[in-house]
Protein backbone atom coordinates (compact mmCIF):
# COMPACT_ATOMS: atom_id res chain seq x y z
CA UNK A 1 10.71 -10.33 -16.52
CA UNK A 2 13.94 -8.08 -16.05
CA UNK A 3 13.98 -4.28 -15.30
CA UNK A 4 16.70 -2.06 -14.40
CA UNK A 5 14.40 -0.92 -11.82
CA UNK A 6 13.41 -3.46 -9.96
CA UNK A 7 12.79 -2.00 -7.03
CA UNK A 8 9.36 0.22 -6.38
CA UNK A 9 9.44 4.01 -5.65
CA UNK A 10 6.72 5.68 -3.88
CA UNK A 11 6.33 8.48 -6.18
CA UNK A 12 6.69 11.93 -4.36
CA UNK A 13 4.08 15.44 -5.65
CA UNK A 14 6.18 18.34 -6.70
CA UNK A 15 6.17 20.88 -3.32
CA UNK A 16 4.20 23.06 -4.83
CA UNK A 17 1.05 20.55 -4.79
CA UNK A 18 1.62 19.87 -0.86
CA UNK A 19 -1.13 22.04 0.36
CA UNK A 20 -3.16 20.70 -2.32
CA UNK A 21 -2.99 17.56 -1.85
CA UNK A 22 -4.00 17.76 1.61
CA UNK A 23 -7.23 19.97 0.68
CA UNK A 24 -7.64 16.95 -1.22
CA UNK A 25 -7.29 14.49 1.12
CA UNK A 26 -9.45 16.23 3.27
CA UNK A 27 -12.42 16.86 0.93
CA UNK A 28 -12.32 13.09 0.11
CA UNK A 29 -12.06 11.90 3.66
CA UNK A 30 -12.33 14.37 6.78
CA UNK A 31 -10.50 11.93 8.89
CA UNK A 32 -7.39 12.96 7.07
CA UNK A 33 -7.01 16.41 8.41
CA UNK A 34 -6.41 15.89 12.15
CA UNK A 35 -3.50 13.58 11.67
CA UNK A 36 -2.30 13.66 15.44
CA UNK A 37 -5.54 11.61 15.83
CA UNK A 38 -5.69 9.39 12.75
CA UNK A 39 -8.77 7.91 13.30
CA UNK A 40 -10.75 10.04 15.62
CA UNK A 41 -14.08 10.38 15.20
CA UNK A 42 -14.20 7.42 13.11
CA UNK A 43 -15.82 3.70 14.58
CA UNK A 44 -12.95 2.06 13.09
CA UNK A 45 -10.86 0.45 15.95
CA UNK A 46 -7.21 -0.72 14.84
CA UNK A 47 -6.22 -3.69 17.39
CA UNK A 48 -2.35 -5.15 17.77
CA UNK A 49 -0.42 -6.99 16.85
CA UNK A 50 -1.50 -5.93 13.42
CA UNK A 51 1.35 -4.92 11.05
CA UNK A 52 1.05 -3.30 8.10
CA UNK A 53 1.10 0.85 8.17
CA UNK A 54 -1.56 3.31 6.27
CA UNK A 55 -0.15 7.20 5.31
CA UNK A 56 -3.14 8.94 7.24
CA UNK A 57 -2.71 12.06 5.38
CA UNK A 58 -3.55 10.10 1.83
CA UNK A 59 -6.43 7.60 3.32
CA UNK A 60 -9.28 6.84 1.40
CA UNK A 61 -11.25 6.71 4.58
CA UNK A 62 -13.45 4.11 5.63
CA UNK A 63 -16.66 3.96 3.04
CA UNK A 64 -16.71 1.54 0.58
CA UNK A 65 -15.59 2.75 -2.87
CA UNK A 66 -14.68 1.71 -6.48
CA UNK A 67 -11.55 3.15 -8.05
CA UNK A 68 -11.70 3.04 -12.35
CA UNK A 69 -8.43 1.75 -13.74
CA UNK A 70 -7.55 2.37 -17.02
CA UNK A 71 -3.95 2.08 -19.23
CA UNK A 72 -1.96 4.81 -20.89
CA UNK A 73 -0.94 2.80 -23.98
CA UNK A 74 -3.26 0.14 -25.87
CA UNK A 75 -2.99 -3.29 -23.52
CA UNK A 76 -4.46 -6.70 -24.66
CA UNK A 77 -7.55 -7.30 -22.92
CA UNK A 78 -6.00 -10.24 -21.35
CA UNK A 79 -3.45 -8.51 -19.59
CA UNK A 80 -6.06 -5.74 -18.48
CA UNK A 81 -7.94 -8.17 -16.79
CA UNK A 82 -5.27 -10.09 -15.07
CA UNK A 83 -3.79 -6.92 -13.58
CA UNK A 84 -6.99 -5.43 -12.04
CA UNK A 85 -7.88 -8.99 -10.62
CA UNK A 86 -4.62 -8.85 -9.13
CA UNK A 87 -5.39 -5.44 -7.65
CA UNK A 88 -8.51 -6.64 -6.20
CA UNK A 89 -6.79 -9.66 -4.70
CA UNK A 90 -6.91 -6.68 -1.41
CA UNK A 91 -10.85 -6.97 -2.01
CA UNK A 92 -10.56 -10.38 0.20
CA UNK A 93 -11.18 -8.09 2.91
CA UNK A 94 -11.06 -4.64 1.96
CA UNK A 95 -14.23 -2.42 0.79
CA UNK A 96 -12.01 -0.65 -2.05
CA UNK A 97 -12.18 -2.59 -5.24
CA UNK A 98 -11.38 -1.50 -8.83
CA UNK A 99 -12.67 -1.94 -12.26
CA UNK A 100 -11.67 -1.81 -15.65
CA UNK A 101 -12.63 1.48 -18.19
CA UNK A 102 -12.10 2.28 -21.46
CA UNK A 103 -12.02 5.83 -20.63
CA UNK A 104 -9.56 7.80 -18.03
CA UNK A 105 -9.09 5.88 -14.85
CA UNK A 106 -8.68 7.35 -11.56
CA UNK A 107 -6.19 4.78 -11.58
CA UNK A 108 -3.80 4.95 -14.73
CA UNK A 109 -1.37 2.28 -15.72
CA UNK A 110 1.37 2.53 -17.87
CA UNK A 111 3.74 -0.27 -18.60
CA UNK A 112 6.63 2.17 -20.15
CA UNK A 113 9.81 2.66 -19.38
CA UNK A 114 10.17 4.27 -15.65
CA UNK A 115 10.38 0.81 -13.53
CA UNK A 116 7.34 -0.04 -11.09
CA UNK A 117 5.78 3.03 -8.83
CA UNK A 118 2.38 4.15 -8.04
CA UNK A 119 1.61 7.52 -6.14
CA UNK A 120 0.60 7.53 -2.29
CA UNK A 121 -3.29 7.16 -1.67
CA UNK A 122 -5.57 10.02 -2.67
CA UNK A 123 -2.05 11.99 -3.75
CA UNK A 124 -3.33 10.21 -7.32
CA UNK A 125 -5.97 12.73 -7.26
CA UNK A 126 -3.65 15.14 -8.58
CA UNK A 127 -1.63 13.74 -11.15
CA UNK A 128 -2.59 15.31 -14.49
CA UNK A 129 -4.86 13.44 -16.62
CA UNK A 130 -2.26 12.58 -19.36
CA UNK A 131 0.16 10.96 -16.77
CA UNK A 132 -0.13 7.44 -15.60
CA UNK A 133 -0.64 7.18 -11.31
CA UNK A 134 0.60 3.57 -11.16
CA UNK A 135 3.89 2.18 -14.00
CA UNK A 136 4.51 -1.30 -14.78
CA UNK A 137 7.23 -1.49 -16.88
CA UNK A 138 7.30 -4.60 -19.42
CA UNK A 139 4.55 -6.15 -17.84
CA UNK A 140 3.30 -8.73 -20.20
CA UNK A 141 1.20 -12.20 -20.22
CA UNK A 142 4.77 -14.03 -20.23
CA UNK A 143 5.60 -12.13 -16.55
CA UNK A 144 5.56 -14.88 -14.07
CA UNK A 145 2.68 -15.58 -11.89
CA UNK A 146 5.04 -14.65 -8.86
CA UNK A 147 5.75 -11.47 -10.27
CA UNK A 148 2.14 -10.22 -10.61
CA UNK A 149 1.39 -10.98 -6.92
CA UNK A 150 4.98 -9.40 -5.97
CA UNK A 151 4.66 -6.46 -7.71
CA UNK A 152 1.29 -5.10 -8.86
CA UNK A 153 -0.21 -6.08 -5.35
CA UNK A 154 2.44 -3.86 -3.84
CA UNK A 155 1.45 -1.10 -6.18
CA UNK A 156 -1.61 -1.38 -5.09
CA UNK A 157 -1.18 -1.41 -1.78
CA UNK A 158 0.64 2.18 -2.83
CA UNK A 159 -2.53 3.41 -4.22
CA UNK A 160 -4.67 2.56 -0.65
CA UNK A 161 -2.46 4.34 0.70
CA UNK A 162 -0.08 2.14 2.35
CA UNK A 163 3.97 3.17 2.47
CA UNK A 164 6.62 1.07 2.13
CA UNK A 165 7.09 -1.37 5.67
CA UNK A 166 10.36 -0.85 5.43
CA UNK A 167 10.69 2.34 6.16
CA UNK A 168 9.51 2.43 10.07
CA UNK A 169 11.86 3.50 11.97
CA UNK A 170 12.68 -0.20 13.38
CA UNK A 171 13.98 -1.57 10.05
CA UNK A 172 15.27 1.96 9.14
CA UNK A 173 17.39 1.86 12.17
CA UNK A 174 19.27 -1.88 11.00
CA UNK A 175 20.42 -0.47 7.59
CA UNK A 176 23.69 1.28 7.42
CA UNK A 177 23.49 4.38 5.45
CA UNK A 178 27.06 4.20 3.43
CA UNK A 179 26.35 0.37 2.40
CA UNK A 180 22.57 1.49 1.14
CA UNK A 181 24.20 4.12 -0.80
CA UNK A 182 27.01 1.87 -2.51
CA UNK A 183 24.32 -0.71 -2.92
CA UNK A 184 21.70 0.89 -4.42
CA UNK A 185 23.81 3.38 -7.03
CA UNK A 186 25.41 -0.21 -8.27
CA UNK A 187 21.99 -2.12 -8.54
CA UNK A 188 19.52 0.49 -9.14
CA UNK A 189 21.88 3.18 -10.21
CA UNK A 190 20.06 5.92 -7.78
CA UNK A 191 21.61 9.03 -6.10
CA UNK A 192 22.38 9.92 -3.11
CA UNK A 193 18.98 11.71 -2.25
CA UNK A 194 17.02 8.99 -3.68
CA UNK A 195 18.13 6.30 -1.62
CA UNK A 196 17.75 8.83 1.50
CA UNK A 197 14.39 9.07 0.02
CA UNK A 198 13.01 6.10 -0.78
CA UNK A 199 15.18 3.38 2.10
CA UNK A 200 16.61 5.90 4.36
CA UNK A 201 13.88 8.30 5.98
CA UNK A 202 11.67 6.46 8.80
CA UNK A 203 7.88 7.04 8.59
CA UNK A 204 6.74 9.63 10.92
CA UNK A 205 5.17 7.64 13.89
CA UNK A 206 2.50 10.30 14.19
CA UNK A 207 0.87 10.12 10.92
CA UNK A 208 0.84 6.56 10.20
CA UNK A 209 -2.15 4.39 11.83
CA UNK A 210 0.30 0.45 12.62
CA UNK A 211 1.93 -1.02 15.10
CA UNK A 212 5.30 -3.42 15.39
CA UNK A 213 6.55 -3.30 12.11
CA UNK A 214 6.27 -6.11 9.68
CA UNK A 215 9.38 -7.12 7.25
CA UNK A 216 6.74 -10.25 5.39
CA UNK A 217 4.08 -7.53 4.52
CA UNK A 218 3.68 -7.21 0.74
CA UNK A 219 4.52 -3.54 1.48
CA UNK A 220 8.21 -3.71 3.05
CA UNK A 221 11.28 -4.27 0.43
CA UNK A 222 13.55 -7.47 0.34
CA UNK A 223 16.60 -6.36 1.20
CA UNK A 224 19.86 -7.82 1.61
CA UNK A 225 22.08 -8.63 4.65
CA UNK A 226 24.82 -6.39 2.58
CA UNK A 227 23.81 -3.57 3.52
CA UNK A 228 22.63 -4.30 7.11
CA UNK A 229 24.39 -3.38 10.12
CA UNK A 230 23.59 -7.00 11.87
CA UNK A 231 24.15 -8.98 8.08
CA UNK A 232 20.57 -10.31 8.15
CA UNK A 233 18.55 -9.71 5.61
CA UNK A 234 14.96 -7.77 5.36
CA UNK A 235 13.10 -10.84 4.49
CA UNK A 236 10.25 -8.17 2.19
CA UNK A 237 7.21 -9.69 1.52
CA UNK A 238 6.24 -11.39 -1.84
CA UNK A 239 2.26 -11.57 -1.85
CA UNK A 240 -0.13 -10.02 0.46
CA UNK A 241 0.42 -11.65 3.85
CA UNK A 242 -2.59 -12.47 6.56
CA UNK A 243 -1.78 -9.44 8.67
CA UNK A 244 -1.76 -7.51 5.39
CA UNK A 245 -5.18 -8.54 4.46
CA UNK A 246 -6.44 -8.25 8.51
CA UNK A 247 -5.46 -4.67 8.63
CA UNK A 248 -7.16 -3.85 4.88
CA UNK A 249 -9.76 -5.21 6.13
CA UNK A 250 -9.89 -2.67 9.50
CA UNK A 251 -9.50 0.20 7.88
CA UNK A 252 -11.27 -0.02 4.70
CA UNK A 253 -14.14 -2.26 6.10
CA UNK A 254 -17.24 -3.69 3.68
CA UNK A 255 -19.61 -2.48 5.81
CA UNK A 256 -22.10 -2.41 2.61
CA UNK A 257 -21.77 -3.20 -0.80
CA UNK A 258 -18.95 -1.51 -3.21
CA UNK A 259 -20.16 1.48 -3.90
CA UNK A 260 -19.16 3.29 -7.33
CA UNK A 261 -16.93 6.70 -6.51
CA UNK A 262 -16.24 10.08 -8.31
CA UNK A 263 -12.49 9.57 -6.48
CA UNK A 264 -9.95 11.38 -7.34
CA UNK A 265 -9.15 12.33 -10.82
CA UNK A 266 -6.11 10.52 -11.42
CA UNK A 267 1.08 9.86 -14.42
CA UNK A 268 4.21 9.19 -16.79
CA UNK A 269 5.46 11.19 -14.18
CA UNK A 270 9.21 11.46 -15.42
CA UNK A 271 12.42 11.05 -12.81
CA UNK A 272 12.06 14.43 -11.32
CA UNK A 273 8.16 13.51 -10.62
CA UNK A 274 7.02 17.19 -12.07
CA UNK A 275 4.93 18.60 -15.08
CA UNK A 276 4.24 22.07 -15.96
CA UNK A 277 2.13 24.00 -13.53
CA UNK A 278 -0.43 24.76 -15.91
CA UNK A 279 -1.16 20.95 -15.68
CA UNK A 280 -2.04 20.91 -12.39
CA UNK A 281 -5.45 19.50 -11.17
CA UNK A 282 -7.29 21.68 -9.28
CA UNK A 283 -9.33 20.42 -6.20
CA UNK A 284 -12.77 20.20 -6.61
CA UNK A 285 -12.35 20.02 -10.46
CA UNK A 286 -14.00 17.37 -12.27
């Protein structure tokens, strides 16, 4: 498959939604709010060395829950099926599965033009109904094998809640900023501010729950030695890695059975990632 987009954006809430979406966050997990303390109060106990990073702000929280995925435009059934059991390749070890509906998803997949995104954990929760929370662009049965574990496992990840790896402020620190720029307005033709955006801002220590930073996690970018200031390359991860799957597994434990959820209410979302106002999803709405 070929896309002028290959890489993945994390896609961003207008700033009028901010406050929202933490009211949100907070009604569908209380850990969420104090997020100095990530996980106090909780019996979940995160141990090093593991590596991958959760956005505590947009965390789902620790009881088991199913997420409804559904697609924006008509999808064989084939391909429906191969991309959800692709998203619940995380199930291994985490309690958050996902399952197909014919009606509107609180996930919602479109495979339109846009490249491949997904919004940040419960952030989906405000995306207006009519707009897709997760894009796949040209995904069809003829994308490769290696392609489905590369990319919609990533987006996936997106939707738990994980960031990309490749922004903590370790890897951050190796890329040099007028290289990134150069690079990514010739490959991916972004600006400026996107590239600061989506490559160039470190995660903020304080509200992610990780440790040492992983460049193999399915979450962190390949990118090349071109644009680092030491020539090596960001290896980036291509499937969901073992520390991946141990730290899924630690903070979204099956401590019962998958239990069905009312999540969030789930986004073409076009480049500028806004819609009218009057589209906005109100929390608590259903």
């Amino acid at each position: 498959m070929t896309t002028n987009d290959d890489h993945c954006r994390i896609m961003s809430l207008p700033s009028r939604l901010h406050q929202r979406a933490a009211e949100l966050a907070v009604t569908i997990n209380p850990v969420n709010a104090p997020l100095q303390e990530p996980l106090s109060g909780t019996n979940i106990h995160v141990d090093a060395p593991l590596m991958l990073t959760v956005t505590t702000g947009k965390y789902w929280g620790p009881r088991p829950r199913r997420l409804t995925v559904g697609f924006m435009e008509p999808t064989p059934d084939d391909l429906r099926k191969r991309i959800v059991s692709h998203m619940n390749a995380w199930t291994a070890t985490a309690g958050i599965s996902f399952a197909l509906t014919s009606g509107v998803g609180d996930v919602r997949i479109s495979r339109e033009r846009g490249g491949y995104y997904s919004y940040l954990g419960t952030d989906i929760g405000l995306i207006p109904l009519n707009r897709q929370t997760m894009n796949l662009e040209a995904f069809t049965m003829n994308t490769s094998e290696a392609e489905f574990r590369r990319v919609v496992r990533h987006e996936t990840g997106h939707t738990l809640g994980f960031p990309h790896e490749h922004m903590r402020r370790a890897l951050v620190e190796r890329i040099d900023p007028a290289k990134a720029y150069a690079y990514f307005q010739r490959t991916q033709r972004w600006s400026k501010e996107m590239v600061d955006q989506q490559v160039l801002t470190s995660l903020n220590e304080k509200n992610i729950i990780g440790t040492p930073p992983d460049q193999d996690s399915i979450m962190c970018y390949q990118l090349p030695g071109v644009i680092t200031t030491d020539g090596m390359p960001i290896r980036g991860g291509i499937d969901i890695n073992a520390t991946d799957f141990e730290f899924a597994g630690k903070i979204y434990p099956k401590l019962f059975a998958d239990a069905d959820s009312p999540a969030a209410h789930t986004t073409i979302a076009d480049l500028e990632n806004d819609w009218d106002p009057s589209e906005d999803v109100l929390v608590g709405a259903t």
